[in-house]
Every structure is written in C-alpha cells, then in structure tokens.
Protein backbone atom coordinates (compact mmCIF):
# COMPACT_ATOMS: atom_id res chain seq x y z
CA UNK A 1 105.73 105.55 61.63
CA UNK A 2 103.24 104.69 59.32
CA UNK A 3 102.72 101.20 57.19
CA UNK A 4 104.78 101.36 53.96
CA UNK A 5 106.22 99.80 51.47
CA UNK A 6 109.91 98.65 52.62
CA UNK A 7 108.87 99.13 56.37
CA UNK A 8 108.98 95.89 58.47
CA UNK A 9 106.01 95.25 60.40
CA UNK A 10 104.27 92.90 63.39
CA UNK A 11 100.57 91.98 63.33
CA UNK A 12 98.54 90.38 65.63
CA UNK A 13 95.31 89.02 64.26
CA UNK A 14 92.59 86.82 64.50
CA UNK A 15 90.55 85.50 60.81
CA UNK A 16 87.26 84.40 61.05
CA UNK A 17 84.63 82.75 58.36
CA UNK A 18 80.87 84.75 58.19
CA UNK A 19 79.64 81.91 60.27
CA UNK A 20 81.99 82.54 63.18
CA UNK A 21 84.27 79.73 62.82
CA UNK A 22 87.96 80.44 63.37
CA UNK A 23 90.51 80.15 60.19
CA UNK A 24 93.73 81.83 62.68
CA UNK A 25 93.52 82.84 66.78
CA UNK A 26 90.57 80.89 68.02
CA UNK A 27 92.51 80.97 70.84
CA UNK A 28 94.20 84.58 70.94
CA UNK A 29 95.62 86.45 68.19
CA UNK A 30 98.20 84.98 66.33
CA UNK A 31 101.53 86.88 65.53
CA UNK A 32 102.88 87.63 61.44
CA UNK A 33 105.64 89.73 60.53
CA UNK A 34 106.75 91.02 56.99
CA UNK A 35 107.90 93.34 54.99
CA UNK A 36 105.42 95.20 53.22
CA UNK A 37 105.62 95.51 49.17
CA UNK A 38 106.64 92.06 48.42
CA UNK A 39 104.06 89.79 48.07
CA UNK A 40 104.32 87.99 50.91
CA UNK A 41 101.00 87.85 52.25
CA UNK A 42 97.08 88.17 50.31
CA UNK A 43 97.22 91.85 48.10
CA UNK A 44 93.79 92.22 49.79
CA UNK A 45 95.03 92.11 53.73
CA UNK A 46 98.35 93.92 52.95
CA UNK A 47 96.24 96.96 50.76
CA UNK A 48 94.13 97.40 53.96
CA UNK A 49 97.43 97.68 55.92
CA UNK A 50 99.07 100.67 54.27
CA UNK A 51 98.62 104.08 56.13
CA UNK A 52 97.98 102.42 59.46
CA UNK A 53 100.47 103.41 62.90
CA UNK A 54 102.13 101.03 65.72
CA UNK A 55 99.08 100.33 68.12
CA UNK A 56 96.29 100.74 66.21
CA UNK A 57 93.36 97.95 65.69
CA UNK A 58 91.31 97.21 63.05
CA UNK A 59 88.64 94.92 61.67
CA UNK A 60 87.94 94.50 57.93
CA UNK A 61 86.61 92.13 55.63
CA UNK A 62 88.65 90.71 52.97
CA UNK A 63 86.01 89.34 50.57
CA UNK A 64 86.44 85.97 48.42
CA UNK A 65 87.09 87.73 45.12
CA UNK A 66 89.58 89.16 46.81
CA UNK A 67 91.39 86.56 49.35
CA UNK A 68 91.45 83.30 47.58
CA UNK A 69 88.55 83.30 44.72
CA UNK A 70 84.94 82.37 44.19
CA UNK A 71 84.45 78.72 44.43
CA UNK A 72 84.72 77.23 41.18
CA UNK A 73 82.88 74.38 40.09
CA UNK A 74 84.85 73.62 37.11
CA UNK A 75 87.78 72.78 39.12
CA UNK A 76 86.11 69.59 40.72
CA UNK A 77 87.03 66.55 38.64
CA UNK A 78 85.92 63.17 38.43
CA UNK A 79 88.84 60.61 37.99
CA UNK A 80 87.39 56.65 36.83
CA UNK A 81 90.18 54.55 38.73
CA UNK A 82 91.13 53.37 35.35
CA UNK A 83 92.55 57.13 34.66
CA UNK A 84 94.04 57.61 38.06
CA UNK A 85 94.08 53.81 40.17
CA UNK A 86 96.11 55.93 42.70
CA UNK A 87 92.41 57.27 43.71
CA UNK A 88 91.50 53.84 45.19
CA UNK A 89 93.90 54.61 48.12
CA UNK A 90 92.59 57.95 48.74
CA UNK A 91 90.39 59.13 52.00
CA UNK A 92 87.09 60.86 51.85
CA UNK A 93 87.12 64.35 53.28
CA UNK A 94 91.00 64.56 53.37
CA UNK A 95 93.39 66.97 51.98
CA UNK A 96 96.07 65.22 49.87
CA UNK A 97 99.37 67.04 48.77
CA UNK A 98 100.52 65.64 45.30
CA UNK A 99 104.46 66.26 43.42
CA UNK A 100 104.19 66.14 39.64
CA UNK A 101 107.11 63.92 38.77
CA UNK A 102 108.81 65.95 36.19
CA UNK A 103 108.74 68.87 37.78
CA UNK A 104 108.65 68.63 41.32
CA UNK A 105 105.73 71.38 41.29
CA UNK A 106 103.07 70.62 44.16
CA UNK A 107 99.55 71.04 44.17
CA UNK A 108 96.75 69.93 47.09
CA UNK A 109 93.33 68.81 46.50
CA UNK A 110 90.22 67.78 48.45
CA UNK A 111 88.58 64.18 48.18
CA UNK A 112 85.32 65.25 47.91
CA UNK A 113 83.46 61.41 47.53
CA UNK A 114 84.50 58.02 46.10
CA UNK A 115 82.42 55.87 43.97
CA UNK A 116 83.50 51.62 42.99
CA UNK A 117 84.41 53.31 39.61
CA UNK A 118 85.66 56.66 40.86
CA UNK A 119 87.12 59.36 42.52
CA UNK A 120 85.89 63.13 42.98
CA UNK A 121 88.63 65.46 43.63
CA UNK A 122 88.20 69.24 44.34
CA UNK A 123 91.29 71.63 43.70
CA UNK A 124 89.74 74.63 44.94
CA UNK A 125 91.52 76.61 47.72
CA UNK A 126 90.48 75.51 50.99
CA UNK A 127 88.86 78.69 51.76
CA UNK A 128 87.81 79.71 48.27
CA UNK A 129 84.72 81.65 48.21
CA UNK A 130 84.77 82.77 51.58
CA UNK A 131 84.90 85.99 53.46
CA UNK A 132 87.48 86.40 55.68
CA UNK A 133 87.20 88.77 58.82
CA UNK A 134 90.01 89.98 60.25
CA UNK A 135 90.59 91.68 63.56
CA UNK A 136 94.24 93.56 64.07
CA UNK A 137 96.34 95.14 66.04
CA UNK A 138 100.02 96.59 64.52
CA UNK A 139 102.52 95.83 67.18
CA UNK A 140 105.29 97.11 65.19
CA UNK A 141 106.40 99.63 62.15
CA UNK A 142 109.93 100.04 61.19
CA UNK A 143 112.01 100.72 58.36
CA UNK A 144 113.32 96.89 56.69
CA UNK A 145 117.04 96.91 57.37
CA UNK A 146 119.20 95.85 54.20
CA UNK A 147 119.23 92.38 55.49
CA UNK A 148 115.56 92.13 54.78
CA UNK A 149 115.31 93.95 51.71
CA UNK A 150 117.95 91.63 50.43
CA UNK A 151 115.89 88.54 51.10
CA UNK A 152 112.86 89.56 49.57
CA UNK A 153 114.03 91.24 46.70
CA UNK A 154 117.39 89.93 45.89
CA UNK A 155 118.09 90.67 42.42
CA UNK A 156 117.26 94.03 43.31
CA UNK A 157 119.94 94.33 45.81
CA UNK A 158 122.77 92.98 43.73
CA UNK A 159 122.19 95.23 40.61
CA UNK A 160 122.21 98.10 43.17
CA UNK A 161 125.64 96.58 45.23
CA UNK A 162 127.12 95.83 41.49
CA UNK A 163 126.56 99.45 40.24
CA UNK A 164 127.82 100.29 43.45
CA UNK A 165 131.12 98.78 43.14
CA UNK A 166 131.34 99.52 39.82
C-alpha cells in the first residue's frame, strides 16, 4: 500500500541541520505516526511522503521556505524595561513560553541579549531559516480506521453519521 491521504502511517527518521548537528535521532531514528491529509505534521515533509510503500528509505531536504521560514529580522524586538519590566527577570540565551492574559493564546520567544535599559527578544521559530535533512524509513501504511478519521477531522464525521441517520 502506498502513502495516501486517509492512510495511517509509521516513520522512522532522523533531521539534521546543513552543518550536521542533530534536530531529531542523534541517537537512532526516532518513531512518528499520523494520518496523512490533515495537517498534522510540516506540508513540506508530508508532500515528500505521498506515493512512497512500507519499507522504503529516503533522504530529502526540506528547505527553510518550506519547513519553518526564512529568518526574519523584523521579528526581533527591543523591549526598554519601562515597556515590558517583566524583561528584567529574563535569561540570556533561553527560550521563554509566554500566555496572553485575555486569551490564553501562547507564543515562545528567544532572549537574544539584555542591556541596563533593555531587553532583545527574538520570535522567530527556533529553526527558522534552516534546512532540514531528513533520512526515512516507512515502517507502516494502512488505511485510518474510523476511529482516526474521527479525531482528525471531526466535523467531517458527524455531518456524514447525521446524514446517515437521517
């Protein structure tokens, strides 16, 4: 069976960056399962999926325009601790994972560098404007049982259960 949308499949896969370094399975291949046609991994690394049979390996290379964006300047921000006196707490070269208040939305950014008056904060993906190289095995193609469709398309599967009953 072939790689489909609404088949259920197994990966094992390693990512690395152009200089080598390990994003997933520095130390073996690590192990994803979905089912395909739902969003629910990068468009770019599901795309290169389709057509491909139980067993087979291959090695690709998602690029950054593709996987999580060019790097983009404009989204590094410099915050004056009398804007944002939160920024005093924060650590240099950490990740910190805020909630907006009202609406419980969360968003990350890097701490780039801290200044007596301020605070540079990067909200660019961790990995934007990087290639990422994948190598992959499929372990397993099936068709999604009903169970799984329902979960990632739910809606879906009630109009067609309602119209059924109907």
């Amino acid at each position: 069976m072939e790689v489909a949308k609404d088949t259920f499949i197994v990966i094992e896969y390693s990512v690395q960056l152009d200089d080598a370094s390990y994003v997933k399975g520095e130390n073996g291949p690590v192990s994803l399962n979905f089912v395909v046609g739902y969003d629910q991994v990068l468009p770019g690394l599901e795309s290169r999926l389709i057509g491909l049979s139980e067993g087979m390996e291959k090695e690709f290379v998602i690029p950054a325009v593709e996987a999580f964006g060019e790097y983009d300047e404009n989204r590094v921000h410099t915050r004056p601790f009398t804007e944002f006196p939160e920024g005093r707490r924060l650590e240099v070269d950490k990740w910190v994972v805020a909630t907006n208040r009202e609406t419980g939305a969360q968003f990350s950014y890097f701490v780039k560098e801290k200044t007596s008056e301020a605070v540079v904060l990067d909200f660019n993906h961790p990995l934007a404007g990087k290639d990422l190289h994948y190598h992959l095995t499929v372990v397993n193609v099936r068709p999604a049982t009903r169970e799984e469709l329902e979960y990632v398309r739910p809606c879906e599967q009630q109009d067609t259960a309602s119209s059924a009953d109907a």
